[in-house]
Protein backbone atom coordinates (compact mmCIF):
# COMPACT_ATOMS: atom_id res chain seq x y z
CA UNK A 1 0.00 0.00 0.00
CA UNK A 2 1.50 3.10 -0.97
CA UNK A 3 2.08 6.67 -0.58
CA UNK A 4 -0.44 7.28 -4.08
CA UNK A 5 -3.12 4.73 -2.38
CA UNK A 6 -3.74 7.37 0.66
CA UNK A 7 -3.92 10.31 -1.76
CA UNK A 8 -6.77 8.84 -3.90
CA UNK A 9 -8.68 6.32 -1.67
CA UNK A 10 -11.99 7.75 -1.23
CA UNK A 11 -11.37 5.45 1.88
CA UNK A 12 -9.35 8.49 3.32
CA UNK A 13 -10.84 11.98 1.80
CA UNK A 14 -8.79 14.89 2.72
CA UNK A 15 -10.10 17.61 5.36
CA UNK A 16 -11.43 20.05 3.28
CA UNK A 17 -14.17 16.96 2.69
CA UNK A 18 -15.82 17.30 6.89
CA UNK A 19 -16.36 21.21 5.59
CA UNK A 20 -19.27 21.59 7.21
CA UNK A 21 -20.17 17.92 8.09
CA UNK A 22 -20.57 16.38 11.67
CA UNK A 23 -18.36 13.96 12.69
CA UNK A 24 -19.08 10.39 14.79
CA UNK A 25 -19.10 12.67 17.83
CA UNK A 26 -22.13 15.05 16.47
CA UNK A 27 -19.45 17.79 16.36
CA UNK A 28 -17.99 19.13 13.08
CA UNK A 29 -14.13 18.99 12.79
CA UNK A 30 -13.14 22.54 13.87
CA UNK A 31 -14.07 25.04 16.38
CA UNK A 32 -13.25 25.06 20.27
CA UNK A 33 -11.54 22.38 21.72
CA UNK A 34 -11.38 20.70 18.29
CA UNK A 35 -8.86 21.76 14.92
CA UNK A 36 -8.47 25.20 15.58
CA UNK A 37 -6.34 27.58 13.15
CA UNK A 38 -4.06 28.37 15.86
CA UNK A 39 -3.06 24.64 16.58
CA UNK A 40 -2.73 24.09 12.91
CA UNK A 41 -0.13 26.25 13.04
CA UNK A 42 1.35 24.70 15.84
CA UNK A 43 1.15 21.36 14.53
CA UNK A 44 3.08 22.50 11.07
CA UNK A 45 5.35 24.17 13.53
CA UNK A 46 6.08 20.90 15.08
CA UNK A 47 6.56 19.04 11.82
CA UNK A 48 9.19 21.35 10.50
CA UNK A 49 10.86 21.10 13.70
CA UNK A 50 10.69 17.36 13.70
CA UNK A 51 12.26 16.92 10.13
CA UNK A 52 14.92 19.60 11.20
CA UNK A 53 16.06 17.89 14.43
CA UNK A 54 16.48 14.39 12.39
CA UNK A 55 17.89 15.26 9.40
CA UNK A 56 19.36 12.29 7.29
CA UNK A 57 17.35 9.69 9.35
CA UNK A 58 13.66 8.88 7.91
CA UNK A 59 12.93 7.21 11.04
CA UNK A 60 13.17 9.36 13.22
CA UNK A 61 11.76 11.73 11.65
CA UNK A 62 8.54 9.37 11.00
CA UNK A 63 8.64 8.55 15.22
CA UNK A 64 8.73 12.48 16.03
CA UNK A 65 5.98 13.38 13.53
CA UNK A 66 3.81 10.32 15.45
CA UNK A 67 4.24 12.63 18.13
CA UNK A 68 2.67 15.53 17.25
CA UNK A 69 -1.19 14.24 16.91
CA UNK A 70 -0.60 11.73 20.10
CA UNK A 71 0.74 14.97 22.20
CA UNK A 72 -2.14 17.21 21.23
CA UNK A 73 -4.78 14.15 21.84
CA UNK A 74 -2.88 13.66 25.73
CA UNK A 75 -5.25 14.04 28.55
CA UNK A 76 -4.53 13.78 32.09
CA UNK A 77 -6.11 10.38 32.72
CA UNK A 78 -4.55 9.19 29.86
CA UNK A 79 -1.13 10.74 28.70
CA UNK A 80 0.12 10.00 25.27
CA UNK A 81 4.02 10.93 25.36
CA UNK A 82 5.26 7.94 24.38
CA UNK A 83 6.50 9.54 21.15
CA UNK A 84 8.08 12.77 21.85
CA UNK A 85 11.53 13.08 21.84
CA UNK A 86 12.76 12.24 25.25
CA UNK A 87 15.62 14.43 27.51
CA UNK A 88 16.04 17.41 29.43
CA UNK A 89 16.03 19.60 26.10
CA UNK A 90 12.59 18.19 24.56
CA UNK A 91 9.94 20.40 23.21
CA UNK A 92 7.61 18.46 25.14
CA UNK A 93 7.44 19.25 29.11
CA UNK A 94 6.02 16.01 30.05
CA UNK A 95 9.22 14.24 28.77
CA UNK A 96 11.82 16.73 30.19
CA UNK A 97 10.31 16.20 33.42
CA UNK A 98 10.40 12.42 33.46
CA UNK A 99 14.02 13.58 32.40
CA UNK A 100 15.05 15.93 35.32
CA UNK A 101 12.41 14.89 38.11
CA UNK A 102 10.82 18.42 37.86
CA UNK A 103 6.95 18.77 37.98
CA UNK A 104 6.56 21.38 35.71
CA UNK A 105 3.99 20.03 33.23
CA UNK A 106 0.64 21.15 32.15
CA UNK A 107 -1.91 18.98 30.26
CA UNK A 108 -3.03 20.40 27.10
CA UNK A 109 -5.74 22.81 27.09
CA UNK A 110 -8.70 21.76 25.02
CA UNK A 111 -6.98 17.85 23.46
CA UNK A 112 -7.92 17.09 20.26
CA UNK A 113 -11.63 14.63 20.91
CA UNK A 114 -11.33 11.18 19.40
CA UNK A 115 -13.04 11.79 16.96
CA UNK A 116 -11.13 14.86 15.97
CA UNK A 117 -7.97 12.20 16.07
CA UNK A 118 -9.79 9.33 13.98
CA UNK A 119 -10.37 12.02 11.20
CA UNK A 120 -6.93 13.82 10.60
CA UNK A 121 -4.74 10.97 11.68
CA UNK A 122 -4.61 9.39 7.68
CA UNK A 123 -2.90 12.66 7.19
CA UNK A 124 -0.26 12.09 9.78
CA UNK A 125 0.13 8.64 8.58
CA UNK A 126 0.98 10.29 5.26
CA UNK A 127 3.45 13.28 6.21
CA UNK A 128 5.22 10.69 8.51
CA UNK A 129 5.20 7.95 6.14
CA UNK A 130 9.17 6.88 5.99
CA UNK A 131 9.52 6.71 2.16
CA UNK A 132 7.92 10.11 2.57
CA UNK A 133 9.90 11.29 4.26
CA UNK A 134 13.01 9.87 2.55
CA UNK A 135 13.09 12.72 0.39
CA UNK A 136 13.03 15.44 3.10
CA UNK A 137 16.53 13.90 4.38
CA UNK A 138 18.50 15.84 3.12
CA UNK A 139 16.19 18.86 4.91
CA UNK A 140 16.79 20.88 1.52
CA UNK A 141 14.61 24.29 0.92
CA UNK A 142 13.29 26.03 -2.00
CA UNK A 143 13.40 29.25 -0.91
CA UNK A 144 16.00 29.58 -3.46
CA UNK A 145 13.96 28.96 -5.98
CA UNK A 146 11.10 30.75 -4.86
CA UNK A 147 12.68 33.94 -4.69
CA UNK A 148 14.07 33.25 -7.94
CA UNK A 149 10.45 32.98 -9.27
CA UNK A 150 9.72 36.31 -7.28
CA UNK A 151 12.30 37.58 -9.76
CA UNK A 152 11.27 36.87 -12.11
CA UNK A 153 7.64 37.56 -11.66
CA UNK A 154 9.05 41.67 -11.17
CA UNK A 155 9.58 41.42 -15.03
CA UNK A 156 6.34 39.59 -15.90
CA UNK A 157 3.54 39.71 -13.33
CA UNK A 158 1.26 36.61 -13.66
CA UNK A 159 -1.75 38.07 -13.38
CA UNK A 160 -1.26 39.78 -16.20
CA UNK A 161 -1.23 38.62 -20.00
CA UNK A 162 3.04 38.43 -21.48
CA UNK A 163 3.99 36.90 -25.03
CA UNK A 164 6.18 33.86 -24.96
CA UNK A 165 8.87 35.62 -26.44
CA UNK A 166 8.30 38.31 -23.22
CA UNK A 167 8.14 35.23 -20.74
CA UNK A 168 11.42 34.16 -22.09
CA UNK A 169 13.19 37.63 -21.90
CA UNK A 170 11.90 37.91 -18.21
CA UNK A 171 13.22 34.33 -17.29
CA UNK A 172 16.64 35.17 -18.94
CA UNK A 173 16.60 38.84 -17.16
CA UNK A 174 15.44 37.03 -14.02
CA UNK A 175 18.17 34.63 -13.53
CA UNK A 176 20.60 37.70 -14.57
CA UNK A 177 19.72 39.88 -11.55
CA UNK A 178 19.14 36.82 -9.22
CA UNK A 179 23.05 35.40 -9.78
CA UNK A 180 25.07 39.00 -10.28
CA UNK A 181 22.49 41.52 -9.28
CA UNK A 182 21.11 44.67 -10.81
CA UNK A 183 24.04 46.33 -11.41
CA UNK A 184 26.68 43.81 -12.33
CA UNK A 185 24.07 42.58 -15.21
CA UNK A 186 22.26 45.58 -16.31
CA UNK A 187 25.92 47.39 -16.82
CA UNK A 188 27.13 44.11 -18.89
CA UNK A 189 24.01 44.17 -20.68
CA UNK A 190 24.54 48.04 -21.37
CA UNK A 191 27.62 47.00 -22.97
CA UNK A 192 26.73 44.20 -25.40
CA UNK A 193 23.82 46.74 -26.96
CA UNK A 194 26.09 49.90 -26.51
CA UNK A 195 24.65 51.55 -24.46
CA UNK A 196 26.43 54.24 -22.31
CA UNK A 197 25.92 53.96 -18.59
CA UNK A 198 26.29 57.02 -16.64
CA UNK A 199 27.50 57.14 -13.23
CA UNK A 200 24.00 58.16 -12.02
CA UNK A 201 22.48 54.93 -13.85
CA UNK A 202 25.03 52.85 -11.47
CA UNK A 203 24.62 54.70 -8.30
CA UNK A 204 20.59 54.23 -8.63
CA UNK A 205 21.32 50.22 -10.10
CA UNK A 206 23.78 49.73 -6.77
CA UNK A 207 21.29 51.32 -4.42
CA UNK A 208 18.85 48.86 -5.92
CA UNK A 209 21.34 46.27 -4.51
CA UNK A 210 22.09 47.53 -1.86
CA UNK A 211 18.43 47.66 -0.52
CA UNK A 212 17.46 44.06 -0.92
CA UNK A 213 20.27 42.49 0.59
CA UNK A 214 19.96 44.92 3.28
CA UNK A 215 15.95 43.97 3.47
CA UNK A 216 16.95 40.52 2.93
CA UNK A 217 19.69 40.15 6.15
CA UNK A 218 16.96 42.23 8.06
CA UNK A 219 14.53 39.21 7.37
CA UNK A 220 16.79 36.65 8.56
CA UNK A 221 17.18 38.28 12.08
CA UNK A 222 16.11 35.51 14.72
CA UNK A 223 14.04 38.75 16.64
CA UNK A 224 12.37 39.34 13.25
CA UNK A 225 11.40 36.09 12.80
CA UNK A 226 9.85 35.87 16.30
CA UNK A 227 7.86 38.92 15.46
CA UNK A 228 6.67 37.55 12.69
CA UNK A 229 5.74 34.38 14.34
CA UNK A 230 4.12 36.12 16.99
CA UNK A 231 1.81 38.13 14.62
CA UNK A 232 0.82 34.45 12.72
CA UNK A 233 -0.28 33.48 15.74
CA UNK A 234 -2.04 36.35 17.04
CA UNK A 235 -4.09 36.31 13.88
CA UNK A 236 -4.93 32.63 13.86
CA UNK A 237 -6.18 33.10 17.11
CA UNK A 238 -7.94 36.14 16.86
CA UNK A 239 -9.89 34.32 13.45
CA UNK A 240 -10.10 31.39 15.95
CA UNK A 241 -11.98 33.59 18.01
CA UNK A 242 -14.00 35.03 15.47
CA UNK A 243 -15.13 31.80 14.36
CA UNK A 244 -16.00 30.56 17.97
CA UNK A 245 -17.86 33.90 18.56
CA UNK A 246 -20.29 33.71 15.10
CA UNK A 247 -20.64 30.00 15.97
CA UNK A 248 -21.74 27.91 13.60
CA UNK A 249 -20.51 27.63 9.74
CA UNK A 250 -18.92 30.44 7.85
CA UNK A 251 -18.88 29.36 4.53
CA UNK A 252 -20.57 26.60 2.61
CA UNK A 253 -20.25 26.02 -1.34
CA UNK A 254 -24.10 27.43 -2.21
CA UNK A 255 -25.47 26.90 1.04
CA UNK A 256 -26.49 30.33 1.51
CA UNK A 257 -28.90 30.46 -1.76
CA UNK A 258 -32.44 29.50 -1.36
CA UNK A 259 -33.64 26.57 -3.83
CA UNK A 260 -34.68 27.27 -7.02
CA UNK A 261 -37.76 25.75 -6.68
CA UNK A 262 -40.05 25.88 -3.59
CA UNK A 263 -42.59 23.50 -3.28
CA UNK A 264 -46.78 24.37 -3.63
CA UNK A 265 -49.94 23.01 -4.04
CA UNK A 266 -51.31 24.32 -7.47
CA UNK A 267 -49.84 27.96 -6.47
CA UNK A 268 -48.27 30.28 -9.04
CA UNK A 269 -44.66 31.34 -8.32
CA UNK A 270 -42.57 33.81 -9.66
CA UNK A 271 -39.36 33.46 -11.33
CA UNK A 272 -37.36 36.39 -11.51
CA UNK A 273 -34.22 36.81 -14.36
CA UNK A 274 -32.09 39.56 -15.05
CA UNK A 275 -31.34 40.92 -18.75
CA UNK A 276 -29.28 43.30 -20.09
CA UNK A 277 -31.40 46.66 -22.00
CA UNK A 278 -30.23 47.93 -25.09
CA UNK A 279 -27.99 50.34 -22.78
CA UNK A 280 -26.28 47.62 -21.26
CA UNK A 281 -27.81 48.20 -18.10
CA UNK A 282 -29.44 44.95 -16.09
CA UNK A 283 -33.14 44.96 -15.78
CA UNK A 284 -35.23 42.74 -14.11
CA UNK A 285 -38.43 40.64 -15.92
CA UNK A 286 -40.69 38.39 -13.93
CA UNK A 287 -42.57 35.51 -15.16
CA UNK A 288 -45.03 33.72 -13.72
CA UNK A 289 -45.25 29.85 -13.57
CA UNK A 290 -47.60 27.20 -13.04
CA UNK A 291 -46.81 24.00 -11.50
């Protein structure tokens, strides 16, 4: 049974699939105390983490993504730890104080229901499948090449309409500026077509430069990145809270419409359409209809 049988099994239908729809519990699959947006993020938090902390070893790395669901399902009658990574540096406070005798744990606030677990645990079985996760080894990123795209996307926006011939320039510019920068490549450019450069043109191409890598290292600062982090999280839970405050479902493919028909016993009903006048403008025509 492999990785391809999970992904198109109607056996195991992906999440988006209990939109809306009750579980065995009577509960749907989000809201409080269920799969919130906050510990979605926490859980793809975790999963990073646990391919980072193994890297080159499959196994592992399939063991510490076990963890994550089992943690988040742990109660205090019945603790589920037997997964996370063990020692006095562990993410998980249960383990480092079985570890260094300490009593500092907490059981998790609102754990995932059973039924929350039964759903979404397929998809854990996937992500920590071990010939999945073969390929993640190596714990290789494609930032590169997404900021290589970004490039490249400057000189030809997507959403809007480019030749092939201007697709190809862009790609060829793209990979230019990406590799040597504006300056180096624009002033080699300037040369091949003959084109003077004036020391204004590569003061403005080297300030060009000079500002992304300086955005670029400001990005990468570790109290940046826990700023952004913090925000993410401030804004899953505030639409957490949102969602818990409306109560009930927020969006549902044509479920706020009425139905086209309603039923009657021999009554007329009115159908209403909208046409376009000689003007262009919509107007409305009824008709009236007879069952």
């Amino acid at each position: 049974m492999g990785l391809k049988y999970f992904y198109t099994s109607t056996k195991f239908p992906p999440l988006y699939y209990y939109a809306g729809k009750k579980l065995e519990d009577g509960k749907g699959l989000g809201g409080r105390g269920r799969l919130t947006i906050s510990r979605i993020d926490a859980m793809q938090s975790f999963y990073g983490l646990a391919i980072r902390e193994n890297k080159g070893d499959s196994k592992a790395m399939s063991q510490a993504t076990k963890a994550i669901l089992h943690h988040y399902a742990s109660t205090r009658e019945k603790p589920q730890h037997q997964f996370c990574p063990v020692g006095d540096k562990s993410w998980c406070s249960y383990q480092r104080d079985a570890a260094t005798g300490e009593k500092t744990h907490q059981p998790i606030k609102d754990p995932l229901p059973p039924a929350v677990v039964k759903t979404i645990k397929p998809v854990f079985d996937r992500l920590g499948d071990k010939k999945f996760l073969a390929g993640c080894e190596r714990c290789a990123t494609q930032n590169a090449n997404e900021s290589l795209h970004h490039v490249v996307w400057g000189f030809a926006p997507k959403d809007q309409y480019t030749s092939a011939s201007e697709n190809n320039l862009a790609a060829g510019l793209g990979v230019l500026v990406f590799n040597s920068g504006v300056a180096t490549s624009y002033s080699r450019l300037a040369d091949e077509i003959g084109l003077s450069v004036t020391p204004n043109m590569e003061r403005a191409w080297e300030r060009i430069d000079s500002e992304r890598i300086y955005g670029a290292e400001y990005k990468d600062l570790e109290r940046v990145k826990t700023q952004r982090k913090r925000r993410k999280r401030k804004l899953a839970n505030k639409a957490d809270a949102f969602q818990h405050e409306e109560k009930g479902l927020q969006y549902k493919s044509q479920g706020f419409y009425p139905s086209p028909r309603t039923k009657g016993n021999g009554k007329k009903k009115t159908e209403t359409k909208g046409k376009l006048n000689t003007r262009g403008k919509a107007r409305v025509t009824t008709k009236n209809k007879s069952h």
